[in-house]
PDB file of N, CA and C in Angstrom:
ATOM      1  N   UNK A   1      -2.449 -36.491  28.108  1.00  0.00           N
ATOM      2  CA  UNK A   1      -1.077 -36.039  27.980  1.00  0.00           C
ATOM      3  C   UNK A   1      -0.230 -36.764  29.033  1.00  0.00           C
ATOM      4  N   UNK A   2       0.680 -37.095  28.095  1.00  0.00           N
ATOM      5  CA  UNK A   2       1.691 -37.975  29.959  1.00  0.00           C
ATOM      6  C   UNK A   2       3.107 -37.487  29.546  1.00  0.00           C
ATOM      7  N   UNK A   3       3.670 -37.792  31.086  1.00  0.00           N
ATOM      8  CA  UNK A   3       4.851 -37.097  31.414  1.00  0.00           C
ATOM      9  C   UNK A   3       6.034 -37.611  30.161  1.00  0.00           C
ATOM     10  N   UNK A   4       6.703 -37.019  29.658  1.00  0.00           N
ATOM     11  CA  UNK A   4       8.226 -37.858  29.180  1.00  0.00           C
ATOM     12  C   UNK A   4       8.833 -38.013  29.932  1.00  0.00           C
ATOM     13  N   UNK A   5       9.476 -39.149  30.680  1.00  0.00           N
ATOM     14  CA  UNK A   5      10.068 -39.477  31.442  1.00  0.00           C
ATOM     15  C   UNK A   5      11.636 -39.014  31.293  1.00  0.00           C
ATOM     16  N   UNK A   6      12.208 -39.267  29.850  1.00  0.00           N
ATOM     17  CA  UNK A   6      13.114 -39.513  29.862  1.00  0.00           C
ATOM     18  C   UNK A   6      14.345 -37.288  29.811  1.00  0.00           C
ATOM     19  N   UNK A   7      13.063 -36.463  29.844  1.00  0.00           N
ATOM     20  CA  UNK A   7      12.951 -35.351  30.096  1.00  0.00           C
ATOM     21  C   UNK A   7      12.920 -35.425  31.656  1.00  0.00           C
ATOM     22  N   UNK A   8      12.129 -35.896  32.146  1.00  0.00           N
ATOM     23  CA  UNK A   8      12.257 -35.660  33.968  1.00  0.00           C
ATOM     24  C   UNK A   8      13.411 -36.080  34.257  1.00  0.00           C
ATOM     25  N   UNK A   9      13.460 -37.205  33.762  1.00  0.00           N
ATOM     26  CA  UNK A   9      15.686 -37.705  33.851  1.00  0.00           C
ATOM     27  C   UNK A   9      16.420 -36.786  34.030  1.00  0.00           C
ATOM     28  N   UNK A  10      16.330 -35.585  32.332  1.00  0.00           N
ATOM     29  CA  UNK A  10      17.330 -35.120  32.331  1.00  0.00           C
ATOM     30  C   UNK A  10      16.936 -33.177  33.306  1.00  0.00           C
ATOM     31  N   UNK A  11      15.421 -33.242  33.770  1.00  0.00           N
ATOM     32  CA  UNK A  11      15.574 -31.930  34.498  1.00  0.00           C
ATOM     33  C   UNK A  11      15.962 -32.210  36.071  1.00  0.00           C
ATOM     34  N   UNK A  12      15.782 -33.489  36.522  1.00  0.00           N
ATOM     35  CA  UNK A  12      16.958 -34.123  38.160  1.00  0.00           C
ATOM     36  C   UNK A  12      18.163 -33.772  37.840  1.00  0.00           C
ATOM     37  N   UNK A  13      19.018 -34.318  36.919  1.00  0.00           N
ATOM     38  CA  UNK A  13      19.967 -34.037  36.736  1.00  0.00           C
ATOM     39  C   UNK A  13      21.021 -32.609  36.836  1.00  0.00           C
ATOM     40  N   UNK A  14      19.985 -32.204  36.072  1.00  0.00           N
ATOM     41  CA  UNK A  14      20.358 -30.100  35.743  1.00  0.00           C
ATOM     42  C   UNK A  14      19.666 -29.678  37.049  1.00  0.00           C
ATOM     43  N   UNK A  15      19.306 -30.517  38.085  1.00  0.00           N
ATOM     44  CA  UNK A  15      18.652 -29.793  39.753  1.00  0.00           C
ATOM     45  C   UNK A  15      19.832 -29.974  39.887  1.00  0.00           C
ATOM     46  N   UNK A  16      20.701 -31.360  39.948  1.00  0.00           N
ATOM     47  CA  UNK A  16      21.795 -31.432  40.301  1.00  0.00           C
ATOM     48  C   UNK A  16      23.185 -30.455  40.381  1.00  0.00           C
ATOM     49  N   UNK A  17      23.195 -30.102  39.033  1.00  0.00           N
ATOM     50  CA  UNK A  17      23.884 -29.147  38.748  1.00  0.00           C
ATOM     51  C   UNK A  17      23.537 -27.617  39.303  1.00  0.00           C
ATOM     52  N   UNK A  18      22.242 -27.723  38.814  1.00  0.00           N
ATOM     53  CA  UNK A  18      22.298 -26.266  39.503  1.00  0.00           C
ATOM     54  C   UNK A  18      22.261 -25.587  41.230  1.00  0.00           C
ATOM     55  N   UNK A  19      22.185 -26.841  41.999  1.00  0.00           N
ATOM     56  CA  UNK A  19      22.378 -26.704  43.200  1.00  0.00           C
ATOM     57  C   UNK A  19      23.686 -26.534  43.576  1.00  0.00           C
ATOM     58  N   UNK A  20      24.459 -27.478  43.248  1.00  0.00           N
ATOM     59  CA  UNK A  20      26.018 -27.209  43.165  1.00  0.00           C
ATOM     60  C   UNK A  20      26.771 -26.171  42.724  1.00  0.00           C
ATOM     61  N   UNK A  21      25.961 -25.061  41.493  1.00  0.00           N
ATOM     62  CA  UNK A  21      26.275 -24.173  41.124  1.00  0.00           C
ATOM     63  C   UNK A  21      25.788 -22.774  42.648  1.00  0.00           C
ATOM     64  N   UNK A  22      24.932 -23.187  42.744  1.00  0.00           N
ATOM     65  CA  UNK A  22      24.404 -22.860  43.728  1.00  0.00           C
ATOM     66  C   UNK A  22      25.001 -21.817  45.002  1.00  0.00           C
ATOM     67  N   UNK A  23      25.588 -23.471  45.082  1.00  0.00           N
ATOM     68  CA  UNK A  23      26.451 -23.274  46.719  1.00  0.00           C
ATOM     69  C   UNK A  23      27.802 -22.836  46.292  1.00  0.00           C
ATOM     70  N   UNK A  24      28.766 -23.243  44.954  1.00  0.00           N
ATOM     71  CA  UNK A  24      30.039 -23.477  44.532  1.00  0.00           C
ATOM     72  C   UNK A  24      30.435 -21.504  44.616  1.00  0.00           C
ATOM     73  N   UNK A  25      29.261 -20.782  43.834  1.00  0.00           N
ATOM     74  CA  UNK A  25      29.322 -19.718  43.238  1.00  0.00           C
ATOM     75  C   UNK A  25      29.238 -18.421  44.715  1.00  0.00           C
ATOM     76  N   UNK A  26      28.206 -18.534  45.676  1.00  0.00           N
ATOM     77  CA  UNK A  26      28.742 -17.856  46.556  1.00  0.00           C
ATOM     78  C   UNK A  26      29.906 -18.199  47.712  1.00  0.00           C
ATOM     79  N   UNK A  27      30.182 -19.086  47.550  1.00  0.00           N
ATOM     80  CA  UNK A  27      31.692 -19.989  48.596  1.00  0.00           C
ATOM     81  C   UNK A  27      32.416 -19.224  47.922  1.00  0.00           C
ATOM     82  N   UNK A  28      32.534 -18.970  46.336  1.00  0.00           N
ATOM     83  CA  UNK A  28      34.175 -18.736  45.646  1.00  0.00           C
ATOM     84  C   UNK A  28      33.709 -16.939  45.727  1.00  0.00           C
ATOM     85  N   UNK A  29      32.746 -16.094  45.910  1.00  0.00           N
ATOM     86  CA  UNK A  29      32.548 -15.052  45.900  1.00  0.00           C
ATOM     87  C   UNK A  29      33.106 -14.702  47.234  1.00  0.00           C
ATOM     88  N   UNK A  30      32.781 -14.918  48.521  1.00  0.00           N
ATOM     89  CA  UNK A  30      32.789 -15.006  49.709  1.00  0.00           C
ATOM     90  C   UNK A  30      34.673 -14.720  49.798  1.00  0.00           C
ATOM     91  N   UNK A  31      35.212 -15.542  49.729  1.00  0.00           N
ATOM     92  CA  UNK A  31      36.646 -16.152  49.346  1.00  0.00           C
ATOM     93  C   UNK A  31      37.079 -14.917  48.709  1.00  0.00           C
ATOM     94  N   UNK A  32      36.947 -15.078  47.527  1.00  0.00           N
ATOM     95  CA  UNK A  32      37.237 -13.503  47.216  1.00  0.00           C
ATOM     96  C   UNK A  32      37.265 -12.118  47.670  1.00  0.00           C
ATOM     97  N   UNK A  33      35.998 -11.970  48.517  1.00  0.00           N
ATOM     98  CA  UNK A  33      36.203 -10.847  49.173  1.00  0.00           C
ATOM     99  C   UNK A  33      36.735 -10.752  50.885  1.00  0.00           C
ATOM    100  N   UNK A  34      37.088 -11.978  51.123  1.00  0.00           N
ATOM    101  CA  UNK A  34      37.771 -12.071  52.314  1.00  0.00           C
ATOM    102  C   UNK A  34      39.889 -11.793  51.913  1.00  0.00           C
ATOM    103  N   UNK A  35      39.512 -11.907  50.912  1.00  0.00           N
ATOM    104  CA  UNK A  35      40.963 -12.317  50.165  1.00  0.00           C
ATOM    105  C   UNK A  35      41.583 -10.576  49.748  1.00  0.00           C
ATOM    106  N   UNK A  36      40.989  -9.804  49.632  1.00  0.00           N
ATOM    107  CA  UNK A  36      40.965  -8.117  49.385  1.00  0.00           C
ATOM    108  C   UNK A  36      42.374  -7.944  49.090  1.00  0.00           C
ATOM    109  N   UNK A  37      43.114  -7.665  49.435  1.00  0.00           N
ATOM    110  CA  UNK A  37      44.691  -7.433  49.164  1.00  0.00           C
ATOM    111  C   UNK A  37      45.500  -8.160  48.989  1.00  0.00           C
ATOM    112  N   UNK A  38      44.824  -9.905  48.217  1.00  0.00           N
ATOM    113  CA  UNK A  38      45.492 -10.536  47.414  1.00  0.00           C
ATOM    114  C   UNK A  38      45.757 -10.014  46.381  1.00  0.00           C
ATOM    115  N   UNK A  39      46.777 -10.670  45.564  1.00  0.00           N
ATOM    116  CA  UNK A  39      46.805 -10.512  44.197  1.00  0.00           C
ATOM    117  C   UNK A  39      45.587 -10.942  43.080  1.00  0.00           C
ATOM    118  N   UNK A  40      45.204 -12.481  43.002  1.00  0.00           N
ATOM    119  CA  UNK A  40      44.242 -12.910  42.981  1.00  0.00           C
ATOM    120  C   UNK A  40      42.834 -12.297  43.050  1.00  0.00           C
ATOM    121  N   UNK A  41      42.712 -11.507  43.789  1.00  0.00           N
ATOM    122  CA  UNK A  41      41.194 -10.759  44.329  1.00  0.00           C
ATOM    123  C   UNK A  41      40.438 -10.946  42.956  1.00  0.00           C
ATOM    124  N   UNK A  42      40.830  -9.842  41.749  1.00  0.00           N
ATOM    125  CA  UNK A  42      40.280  -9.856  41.001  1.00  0.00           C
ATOM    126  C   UNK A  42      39.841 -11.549  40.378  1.00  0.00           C
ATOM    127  N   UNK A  43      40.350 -12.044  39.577  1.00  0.00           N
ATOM    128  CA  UNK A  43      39.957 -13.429  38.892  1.00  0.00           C
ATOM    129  C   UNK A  43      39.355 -14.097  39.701  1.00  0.00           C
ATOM    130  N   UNK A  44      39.339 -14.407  41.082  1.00  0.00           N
ATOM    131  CA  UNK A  44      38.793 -14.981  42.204  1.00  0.00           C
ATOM    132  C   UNK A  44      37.116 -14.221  41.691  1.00  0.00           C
ATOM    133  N   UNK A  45      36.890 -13.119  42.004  1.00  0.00           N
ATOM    134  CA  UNK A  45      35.940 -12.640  41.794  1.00  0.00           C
ATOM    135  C   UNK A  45      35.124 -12.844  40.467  1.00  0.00           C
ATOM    136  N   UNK A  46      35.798 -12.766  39.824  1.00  0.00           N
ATOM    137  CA  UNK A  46      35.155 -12.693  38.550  1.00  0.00           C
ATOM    138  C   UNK A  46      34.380 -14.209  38.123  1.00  0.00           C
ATOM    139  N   UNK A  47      35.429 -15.418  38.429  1.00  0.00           N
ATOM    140  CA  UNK A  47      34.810 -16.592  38.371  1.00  0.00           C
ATOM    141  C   UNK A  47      34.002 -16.927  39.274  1.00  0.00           C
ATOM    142  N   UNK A  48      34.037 -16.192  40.408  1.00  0.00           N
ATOM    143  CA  UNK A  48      32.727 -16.165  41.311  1.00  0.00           C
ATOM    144  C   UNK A  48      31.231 -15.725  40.675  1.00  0.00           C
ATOM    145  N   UNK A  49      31.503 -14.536  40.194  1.00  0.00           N
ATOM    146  CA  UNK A  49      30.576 -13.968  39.171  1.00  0.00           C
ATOM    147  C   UNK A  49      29.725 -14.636  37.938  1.00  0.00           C
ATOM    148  N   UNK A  50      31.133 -15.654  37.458  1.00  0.00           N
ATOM    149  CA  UNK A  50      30.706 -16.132  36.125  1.00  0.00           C
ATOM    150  C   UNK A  50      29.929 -17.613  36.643  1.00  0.00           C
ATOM    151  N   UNK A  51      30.365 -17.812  37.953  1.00  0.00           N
ATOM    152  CA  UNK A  51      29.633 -18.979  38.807  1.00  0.00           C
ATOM    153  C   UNK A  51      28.361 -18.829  38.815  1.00  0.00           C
ATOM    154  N   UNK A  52      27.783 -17.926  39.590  1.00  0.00           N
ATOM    155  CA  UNK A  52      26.973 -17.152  39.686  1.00  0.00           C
ATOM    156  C   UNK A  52      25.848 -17.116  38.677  1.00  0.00           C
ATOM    157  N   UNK A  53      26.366 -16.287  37.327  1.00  0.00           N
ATOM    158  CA  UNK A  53      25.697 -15.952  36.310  1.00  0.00           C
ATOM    159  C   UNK A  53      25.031 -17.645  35.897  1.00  0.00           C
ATOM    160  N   UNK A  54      26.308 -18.493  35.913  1.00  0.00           N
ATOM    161  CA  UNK A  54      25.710 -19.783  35.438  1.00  0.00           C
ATOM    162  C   UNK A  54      24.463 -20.907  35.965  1.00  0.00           C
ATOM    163  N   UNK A  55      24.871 -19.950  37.706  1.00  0.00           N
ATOM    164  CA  UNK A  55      23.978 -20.750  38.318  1.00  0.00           C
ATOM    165  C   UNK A  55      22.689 -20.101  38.178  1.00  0.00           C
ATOM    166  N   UNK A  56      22.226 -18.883  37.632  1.00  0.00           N
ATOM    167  CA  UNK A  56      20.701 -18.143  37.391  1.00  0.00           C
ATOM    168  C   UNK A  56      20.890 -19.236  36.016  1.00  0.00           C
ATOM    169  N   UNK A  57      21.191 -19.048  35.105  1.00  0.00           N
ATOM    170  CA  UNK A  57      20.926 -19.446  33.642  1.00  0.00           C
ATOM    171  C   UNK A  57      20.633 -21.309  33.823  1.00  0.00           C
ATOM    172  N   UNK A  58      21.282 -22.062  34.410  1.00  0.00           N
ATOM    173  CA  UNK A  58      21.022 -23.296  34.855  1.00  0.00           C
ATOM    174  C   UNK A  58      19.862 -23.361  35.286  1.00  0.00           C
ATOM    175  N   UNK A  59      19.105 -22.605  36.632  1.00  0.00           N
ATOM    176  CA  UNK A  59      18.031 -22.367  37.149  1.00  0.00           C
ATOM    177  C   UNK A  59      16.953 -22.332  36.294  1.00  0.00           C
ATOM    178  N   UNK A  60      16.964 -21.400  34.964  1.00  0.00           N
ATOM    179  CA  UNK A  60      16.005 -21.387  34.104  1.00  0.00           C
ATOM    180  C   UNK A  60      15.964 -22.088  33.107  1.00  0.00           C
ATOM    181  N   UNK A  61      17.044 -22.936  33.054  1.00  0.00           N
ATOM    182  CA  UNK A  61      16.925 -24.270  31.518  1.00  0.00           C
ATOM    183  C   UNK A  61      16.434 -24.896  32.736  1.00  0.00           C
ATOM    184  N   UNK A  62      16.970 -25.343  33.608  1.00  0.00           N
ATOM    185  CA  UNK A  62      15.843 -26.734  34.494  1.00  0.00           C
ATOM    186  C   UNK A  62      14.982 -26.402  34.952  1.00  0.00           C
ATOM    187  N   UNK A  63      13.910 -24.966  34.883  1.00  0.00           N
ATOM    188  CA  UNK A  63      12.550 -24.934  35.117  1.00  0.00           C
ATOM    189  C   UNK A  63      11.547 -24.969  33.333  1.00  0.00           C
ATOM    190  N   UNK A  64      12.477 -24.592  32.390  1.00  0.00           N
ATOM    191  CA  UNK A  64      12.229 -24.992  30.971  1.00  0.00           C
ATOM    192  C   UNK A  64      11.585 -26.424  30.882  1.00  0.00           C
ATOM    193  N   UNK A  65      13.165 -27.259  31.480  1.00  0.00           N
ATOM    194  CA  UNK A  65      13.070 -28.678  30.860  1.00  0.00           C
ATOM    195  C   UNK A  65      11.867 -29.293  31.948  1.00  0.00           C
ATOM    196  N   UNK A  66      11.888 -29.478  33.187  1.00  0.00           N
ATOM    197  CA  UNK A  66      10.577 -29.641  33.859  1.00  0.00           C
ATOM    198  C   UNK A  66       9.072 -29.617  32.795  1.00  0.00           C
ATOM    199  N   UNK A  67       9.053 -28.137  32.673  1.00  0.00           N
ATOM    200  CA  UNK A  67       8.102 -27.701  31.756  1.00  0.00           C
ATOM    201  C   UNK A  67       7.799 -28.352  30.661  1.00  0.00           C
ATOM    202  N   UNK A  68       8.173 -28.122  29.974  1.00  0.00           N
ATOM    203  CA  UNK A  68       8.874 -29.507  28.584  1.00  0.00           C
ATOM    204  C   UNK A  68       8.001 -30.662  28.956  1.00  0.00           C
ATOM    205  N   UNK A  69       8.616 -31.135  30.057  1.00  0.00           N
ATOM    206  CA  UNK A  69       8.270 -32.558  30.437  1.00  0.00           C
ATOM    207  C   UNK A  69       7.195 -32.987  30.833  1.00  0.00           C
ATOM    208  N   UNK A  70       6.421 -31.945  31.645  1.00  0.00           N
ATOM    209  CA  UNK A  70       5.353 -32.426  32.357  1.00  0.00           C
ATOM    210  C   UNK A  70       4.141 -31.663  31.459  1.00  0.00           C
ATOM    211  N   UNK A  71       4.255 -30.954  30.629  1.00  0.00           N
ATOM    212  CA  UNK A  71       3.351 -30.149  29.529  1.00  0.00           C
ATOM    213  C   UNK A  71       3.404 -30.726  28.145  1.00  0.00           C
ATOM    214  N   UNK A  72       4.601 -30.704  27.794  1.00  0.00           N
ATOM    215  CA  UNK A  72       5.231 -30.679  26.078  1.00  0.00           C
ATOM    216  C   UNK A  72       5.944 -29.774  25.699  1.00  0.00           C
ATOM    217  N   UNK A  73       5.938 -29.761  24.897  1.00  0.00           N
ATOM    218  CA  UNK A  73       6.881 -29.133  23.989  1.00  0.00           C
ATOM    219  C   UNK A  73       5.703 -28.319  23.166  1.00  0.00           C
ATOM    220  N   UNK A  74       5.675 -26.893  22.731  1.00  0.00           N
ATOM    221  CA  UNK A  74       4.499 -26.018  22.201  1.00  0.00           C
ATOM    222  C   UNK A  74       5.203 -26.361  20.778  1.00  0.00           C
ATOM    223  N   UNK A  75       3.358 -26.516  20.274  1.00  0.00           N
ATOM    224  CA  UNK A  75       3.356 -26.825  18.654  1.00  0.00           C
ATOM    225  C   UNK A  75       4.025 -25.516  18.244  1.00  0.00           C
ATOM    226  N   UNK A  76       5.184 -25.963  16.839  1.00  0.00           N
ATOM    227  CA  UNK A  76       5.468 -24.650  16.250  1.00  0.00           C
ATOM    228  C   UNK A  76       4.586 -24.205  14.997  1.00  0.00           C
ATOM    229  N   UNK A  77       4.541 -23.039  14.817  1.00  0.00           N
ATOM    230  CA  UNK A  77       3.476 -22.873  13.748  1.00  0.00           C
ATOM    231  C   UNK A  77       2.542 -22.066  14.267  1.00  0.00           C
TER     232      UNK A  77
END
């Protein structure tokens, strides 16, 4: 069995992303709650949140695609 390479390509990539999601998602949370009796507070928060959410769901497509790559892809059937 050998690696697909062109799968390891694309699970560096989505590390990429999801590190950035990473860091992006508690900075804009943080911000938000320093911000309390802005107007803003709310939406600040929320896209912190939705940061957040994206950066778990990113986390688990690029431990998928890894998988994928260095295993296969499971026969269907």
């Amino acid at each position: 069995m050998h690696t697909n390479k062109e799968l390891l390509v694309k699970g560096l990539k989505f590390i990429g992303y999801t590190v950035a999601f990473m860091f992006l998602a508690p900075f804009v949370i943080s911000q938000a709650f320093k911000n309390v009796d802005h107007p803003a507070y709310i939406p600040v928060l929320v896209i912190g949140l939705l940061l957040a959410m994206t950066a778990i769901g990113l986390g688990f497509y690029t431990i998928k695609v890894f998988m994928d790559a260095l295993f296969g892809k499971k026969p269907k059937g």
